[in-house]
PDB file of N, CA and C in Angstrom:
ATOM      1  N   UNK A   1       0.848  -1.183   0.000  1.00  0.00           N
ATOM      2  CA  UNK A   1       0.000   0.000   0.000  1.00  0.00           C
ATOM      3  C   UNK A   1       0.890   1.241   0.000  1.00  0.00           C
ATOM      4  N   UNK A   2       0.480   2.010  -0.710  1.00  0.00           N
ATOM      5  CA  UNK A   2       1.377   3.468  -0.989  1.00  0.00           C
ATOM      6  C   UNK A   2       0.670   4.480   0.338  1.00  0.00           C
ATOM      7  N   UNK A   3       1.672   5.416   0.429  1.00  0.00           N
ATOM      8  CA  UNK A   3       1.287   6.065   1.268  1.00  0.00           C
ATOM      9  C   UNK A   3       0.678   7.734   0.436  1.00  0.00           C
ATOM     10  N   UNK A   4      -0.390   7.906   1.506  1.00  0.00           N
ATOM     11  CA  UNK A   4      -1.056   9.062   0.552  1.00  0.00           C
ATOM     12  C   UNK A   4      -1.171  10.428   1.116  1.00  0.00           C
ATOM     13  N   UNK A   5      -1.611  11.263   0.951  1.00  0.00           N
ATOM     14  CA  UNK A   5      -1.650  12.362   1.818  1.00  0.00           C
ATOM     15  C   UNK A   5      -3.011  12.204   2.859  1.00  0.00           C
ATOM     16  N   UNK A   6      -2.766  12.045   4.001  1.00  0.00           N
ATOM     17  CA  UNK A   6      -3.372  11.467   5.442  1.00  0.00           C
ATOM     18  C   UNK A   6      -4.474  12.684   5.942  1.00  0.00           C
ATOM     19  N   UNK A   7      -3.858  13.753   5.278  1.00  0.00           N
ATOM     20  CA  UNK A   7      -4.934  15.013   6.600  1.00  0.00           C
ATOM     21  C   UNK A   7      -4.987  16.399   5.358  1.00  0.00           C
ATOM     22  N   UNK A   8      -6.103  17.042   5.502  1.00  0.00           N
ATOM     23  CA  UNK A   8      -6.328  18.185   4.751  1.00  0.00           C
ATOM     24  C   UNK A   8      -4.952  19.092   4.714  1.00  0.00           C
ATOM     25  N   UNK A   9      -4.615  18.885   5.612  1.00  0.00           N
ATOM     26  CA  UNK A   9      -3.632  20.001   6.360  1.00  0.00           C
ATOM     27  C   UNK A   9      -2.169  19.543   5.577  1.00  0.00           C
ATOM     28  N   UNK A  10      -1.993  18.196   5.238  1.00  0.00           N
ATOM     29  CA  UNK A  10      -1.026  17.870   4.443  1.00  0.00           C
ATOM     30  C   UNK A  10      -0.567  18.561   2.933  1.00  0.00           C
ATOM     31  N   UNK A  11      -1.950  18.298   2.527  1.00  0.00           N
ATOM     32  CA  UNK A  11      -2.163  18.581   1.399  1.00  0.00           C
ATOM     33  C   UNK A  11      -2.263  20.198   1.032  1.00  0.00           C
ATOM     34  N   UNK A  12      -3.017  20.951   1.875  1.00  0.00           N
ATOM     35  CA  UNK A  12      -3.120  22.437   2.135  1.00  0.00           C
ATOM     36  C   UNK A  12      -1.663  22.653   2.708  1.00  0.00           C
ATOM     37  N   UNK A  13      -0.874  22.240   2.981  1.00  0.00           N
ATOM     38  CA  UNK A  13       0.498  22.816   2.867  1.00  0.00           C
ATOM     39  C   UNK A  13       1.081  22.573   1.482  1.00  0.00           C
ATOM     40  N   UNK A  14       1.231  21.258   0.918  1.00  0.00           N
ATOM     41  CA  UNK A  14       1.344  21.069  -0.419  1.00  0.00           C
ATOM     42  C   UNK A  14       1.127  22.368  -1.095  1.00  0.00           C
ATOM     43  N   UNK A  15      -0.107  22.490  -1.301  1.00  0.00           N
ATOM     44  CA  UNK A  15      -0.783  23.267  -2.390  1.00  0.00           C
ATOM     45  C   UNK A  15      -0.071  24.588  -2.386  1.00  0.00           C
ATOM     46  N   UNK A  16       0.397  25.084  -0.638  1.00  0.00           N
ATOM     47  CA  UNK A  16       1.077  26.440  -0.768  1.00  0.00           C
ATOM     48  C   UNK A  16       2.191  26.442  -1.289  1.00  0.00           C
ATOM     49  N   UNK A  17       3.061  25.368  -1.151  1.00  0.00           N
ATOM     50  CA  UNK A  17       4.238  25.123  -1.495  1.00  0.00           C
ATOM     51  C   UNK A  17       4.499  25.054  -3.227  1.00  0.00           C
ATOM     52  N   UNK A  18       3.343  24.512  -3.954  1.00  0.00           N
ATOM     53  CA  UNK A  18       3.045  23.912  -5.212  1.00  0.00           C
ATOM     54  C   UNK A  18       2.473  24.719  -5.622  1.00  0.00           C
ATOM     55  N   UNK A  19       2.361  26.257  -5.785  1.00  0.00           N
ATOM     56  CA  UNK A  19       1.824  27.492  -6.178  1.00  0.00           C
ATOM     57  C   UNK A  19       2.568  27.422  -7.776  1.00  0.00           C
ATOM     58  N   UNK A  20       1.711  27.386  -8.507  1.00  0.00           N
ATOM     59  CA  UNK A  20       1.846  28.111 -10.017  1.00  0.00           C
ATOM     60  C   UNK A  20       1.114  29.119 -10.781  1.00  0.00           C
ATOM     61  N   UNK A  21       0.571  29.574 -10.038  1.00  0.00           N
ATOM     62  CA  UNK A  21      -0.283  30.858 -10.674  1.00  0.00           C
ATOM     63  C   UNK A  21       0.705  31.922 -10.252  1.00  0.00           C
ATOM     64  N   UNK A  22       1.626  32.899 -11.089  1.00  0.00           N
ATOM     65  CA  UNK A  22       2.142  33.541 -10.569  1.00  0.00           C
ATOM     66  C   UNK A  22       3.712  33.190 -10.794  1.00  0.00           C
ATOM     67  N   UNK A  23       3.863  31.964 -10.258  1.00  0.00           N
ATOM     68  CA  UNK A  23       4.887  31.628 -10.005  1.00  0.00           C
ATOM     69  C   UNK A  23       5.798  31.570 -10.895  1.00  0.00           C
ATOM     70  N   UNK A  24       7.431  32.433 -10.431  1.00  0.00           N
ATOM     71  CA  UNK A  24       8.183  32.773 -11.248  1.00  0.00           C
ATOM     72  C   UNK A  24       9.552  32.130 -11.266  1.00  0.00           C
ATOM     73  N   UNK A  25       9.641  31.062 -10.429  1.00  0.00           N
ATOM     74  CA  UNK A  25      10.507  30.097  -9.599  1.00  0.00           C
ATOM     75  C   UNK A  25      10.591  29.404 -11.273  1.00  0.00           C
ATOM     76  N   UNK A  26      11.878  29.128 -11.719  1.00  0.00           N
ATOM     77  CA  UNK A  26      12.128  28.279 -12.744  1.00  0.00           C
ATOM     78  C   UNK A  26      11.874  26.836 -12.804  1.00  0.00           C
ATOM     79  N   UNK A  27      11.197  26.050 -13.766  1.00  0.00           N
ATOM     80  CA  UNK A  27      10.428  24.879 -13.617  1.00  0.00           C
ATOM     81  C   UNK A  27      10.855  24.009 -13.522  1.00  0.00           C
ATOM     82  N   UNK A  28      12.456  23.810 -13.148  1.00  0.00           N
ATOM     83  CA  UNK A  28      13.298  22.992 -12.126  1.00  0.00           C
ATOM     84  C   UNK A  28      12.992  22.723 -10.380  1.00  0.00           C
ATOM     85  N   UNK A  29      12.961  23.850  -9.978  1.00  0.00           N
ATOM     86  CA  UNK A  29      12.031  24.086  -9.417  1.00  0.00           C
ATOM     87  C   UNK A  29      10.763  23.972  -8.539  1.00  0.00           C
ATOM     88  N   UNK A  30      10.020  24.439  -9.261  1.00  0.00           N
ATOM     89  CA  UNK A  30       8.726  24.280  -9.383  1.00  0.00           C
ATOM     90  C   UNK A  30       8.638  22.457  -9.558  1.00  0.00           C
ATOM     91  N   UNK A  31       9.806  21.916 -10.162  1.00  0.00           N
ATOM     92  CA  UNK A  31       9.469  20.124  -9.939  1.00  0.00           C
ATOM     93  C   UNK A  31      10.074  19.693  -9.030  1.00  0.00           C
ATOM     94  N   UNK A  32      10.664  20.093  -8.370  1.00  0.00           N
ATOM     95  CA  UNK A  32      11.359  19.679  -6.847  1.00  0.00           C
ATOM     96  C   UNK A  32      10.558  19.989  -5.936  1.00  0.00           C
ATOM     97  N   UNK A  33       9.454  21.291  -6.022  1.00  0.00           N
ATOM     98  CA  UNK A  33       9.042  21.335  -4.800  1.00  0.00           C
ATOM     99  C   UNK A  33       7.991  19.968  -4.640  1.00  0.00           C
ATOM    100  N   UNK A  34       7.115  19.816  -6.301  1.00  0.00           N
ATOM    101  CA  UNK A  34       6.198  18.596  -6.422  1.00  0.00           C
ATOM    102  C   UNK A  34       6.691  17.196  -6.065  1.00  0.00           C
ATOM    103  N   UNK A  35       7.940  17.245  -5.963  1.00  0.00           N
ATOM    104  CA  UNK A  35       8.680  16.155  -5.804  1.00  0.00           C
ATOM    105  C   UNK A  35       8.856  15.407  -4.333  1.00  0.00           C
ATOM    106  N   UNK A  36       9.465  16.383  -3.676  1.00  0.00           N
ATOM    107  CA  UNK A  36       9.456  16.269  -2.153  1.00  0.00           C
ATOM    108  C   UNK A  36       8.257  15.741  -1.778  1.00  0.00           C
ATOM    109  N   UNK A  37       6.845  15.677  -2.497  1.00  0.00           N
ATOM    110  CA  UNK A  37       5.766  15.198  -1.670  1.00  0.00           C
ATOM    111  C   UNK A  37       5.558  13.927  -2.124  1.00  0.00           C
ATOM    112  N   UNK A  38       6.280  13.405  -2.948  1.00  0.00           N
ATOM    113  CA  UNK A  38       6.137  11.953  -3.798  1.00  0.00           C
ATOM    114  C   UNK A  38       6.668  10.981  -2.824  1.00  0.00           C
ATOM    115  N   UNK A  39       5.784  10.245  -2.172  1.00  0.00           N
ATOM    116  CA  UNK A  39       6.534   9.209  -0.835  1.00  0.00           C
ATOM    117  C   UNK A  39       7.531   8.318  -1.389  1.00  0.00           C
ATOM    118  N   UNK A  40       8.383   7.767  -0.442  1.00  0.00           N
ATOM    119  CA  UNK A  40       9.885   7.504  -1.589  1.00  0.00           C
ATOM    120  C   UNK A  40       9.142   5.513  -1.726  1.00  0.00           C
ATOM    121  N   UNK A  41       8.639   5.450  -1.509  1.00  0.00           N
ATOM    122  CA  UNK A  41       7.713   3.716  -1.859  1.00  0.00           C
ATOM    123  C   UNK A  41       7.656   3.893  -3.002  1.00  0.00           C
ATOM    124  N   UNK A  42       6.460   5.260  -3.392  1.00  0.00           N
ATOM    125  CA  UNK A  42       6.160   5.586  -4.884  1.00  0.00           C
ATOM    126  C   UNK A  42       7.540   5.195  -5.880  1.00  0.00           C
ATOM    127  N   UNK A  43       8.365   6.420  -5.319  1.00  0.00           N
ATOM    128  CA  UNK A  43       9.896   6.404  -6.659  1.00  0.00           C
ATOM    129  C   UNK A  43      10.533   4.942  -6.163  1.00  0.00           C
ATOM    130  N   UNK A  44      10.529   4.197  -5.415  1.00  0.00           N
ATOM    131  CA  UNK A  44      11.184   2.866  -5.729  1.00  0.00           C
ATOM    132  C   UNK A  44      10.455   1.992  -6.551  1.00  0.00           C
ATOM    133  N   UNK A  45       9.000   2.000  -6.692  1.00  0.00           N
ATOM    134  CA  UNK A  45       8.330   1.255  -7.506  1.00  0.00           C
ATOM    135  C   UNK A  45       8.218   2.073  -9.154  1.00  0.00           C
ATOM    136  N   UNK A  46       9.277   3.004  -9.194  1.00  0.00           N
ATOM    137  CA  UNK A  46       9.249   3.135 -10.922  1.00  0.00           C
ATOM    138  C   UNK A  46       9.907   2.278 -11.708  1.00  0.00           C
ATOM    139  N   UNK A  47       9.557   2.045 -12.384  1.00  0.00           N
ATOM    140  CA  UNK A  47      10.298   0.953 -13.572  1.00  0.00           C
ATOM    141  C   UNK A  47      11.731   1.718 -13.572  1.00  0.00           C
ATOM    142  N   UNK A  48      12.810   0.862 -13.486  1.00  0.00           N
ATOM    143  CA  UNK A  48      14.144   1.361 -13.891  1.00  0.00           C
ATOM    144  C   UNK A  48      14.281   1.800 -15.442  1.00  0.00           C
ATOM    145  N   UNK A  49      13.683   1.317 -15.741  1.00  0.00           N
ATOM    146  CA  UNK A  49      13.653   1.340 -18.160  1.00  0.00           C
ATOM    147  C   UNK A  49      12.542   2.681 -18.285  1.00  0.00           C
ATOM    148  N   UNK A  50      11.710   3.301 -17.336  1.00  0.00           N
ATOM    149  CA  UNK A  50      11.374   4.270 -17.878  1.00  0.00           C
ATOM    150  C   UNK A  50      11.357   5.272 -19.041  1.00  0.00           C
ATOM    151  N   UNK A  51      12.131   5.424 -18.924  1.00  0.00           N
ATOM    152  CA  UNK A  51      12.263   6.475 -19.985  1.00  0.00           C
ATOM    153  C   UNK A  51      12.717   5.953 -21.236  1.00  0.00           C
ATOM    154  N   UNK A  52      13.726   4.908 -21.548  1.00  0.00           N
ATOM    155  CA  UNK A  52      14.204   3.866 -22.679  1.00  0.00           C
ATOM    156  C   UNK A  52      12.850   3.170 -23.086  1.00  0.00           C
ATOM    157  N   UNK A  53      12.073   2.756 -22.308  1.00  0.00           N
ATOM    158  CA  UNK A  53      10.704   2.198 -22.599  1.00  0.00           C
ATOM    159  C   UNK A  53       8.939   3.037 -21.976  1.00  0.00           C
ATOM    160  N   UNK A  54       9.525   4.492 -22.706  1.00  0.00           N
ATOM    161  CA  UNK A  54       8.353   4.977 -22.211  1.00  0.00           C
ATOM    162  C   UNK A  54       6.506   4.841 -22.824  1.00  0.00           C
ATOM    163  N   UNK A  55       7.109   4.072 -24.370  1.00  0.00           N
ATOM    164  CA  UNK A  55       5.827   3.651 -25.167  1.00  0.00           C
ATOM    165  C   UNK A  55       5.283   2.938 -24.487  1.00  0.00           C
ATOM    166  N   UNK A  56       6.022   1.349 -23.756  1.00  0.00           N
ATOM    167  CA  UNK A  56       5.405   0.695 -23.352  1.00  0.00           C
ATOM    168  C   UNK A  56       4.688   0.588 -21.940  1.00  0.00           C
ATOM    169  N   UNK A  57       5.548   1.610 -21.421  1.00  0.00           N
ATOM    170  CA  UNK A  57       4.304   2.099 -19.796  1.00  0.00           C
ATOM    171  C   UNK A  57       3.168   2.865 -20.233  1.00  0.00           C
ATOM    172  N   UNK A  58       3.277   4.081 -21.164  1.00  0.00           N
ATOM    173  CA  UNK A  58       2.215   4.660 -21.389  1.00  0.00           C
ATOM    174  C   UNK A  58       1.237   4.205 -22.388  1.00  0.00           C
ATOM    175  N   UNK A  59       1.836   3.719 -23.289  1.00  0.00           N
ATOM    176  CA  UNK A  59       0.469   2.779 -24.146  1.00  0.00           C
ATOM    177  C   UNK A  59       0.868   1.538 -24.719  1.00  0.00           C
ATOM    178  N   UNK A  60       1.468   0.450 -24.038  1.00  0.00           N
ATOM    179  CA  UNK A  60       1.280  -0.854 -23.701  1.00  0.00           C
ATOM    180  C   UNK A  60       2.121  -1.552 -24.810  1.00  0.00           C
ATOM    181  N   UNK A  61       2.678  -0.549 -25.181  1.00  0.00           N
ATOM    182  CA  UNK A  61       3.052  -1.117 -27.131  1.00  0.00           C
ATOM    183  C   UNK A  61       4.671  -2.422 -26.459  1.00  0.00           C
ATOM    184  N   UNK A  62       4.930  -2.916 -26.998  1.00  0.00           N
ATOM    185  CA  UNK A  62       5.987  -3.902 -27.159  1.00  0.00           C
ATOM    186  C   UNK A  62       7.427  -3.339 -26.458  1.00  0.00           C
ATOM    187  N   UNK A  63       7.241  -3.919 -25.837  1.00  0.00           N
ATOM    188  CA  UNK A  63       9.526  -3.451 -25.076  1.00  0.00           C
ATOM    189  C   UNK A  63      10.074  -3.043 -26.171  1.00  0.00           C
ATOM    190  N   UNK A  64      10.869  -2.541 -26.487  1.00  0.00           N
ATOM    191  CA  UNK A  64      11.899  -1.948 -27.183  1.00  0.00           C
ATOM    192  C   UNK A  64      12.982  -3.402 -27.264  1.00  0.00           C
ATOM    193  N   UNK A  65      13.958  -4.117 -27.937  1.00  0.00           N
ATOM    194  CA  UNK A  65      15.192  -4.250 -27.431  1.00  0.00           C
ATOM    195  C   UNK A  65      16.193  -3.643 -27.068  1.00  0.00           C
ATOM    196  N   UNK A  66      17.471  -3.888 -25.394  1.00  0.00           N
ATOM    197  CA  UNK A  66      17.495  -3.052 -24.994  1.00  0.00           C
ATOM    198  C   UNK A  66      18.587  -2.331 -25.732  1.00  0.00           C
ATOM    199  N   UNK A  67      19.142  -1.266 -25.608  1.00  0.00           N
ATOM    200  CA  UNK A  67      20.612  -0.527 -26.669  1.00  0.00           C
ATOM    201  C   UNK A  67      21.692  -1.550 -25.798  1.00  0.00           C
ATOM    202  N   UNK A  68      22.266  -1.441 -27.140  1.00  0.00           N
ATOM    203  CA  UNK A  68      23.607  -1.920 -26.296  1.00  0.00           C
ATOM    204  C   UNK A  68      25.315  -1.457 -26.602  1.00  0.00           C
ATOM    205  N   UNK A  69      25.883  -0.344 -26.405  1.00  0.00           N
ATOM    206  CA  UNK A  69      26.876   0.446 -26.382  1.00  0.00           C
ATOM    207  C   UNK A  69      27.791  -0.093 -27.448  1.00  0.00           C
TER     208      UNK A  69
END
């Protein structure tokens, strides 16, 4: 089970922190602050091949074979 945001108050800090209306903070940034709230369970359960195999997480299509240097 992943862990989620537990109390209004979690999340209503989030949201202040995660301000983009306005916001002039460069979108490096602006993805670190979204980041910090990502429970670290979540980022261990990402596929390591992500990004080399991003067809097939997002629309199911066939593995790639992998590169090989």
């Amino acid at each position: 089970m992943t862990k989620s945001f537990e109390t209004d108050k979690s999340l209503e800090a989030m949201e202040r922190e995660i301000r983009l209306d306005g916001d002039e903070r460069p979108l490096w940034e602006m993805v670190d602050a979204i980041m910090r709230h990502v429970p670290e369970e979540v980022l261990n359960n990402l596929p390591a091949d992500g990004a080399e195999q991003h067809d097939h997480y997002l629309y199911g299509s066939p593995k790639k074979a992998p590169r090989t240097s």
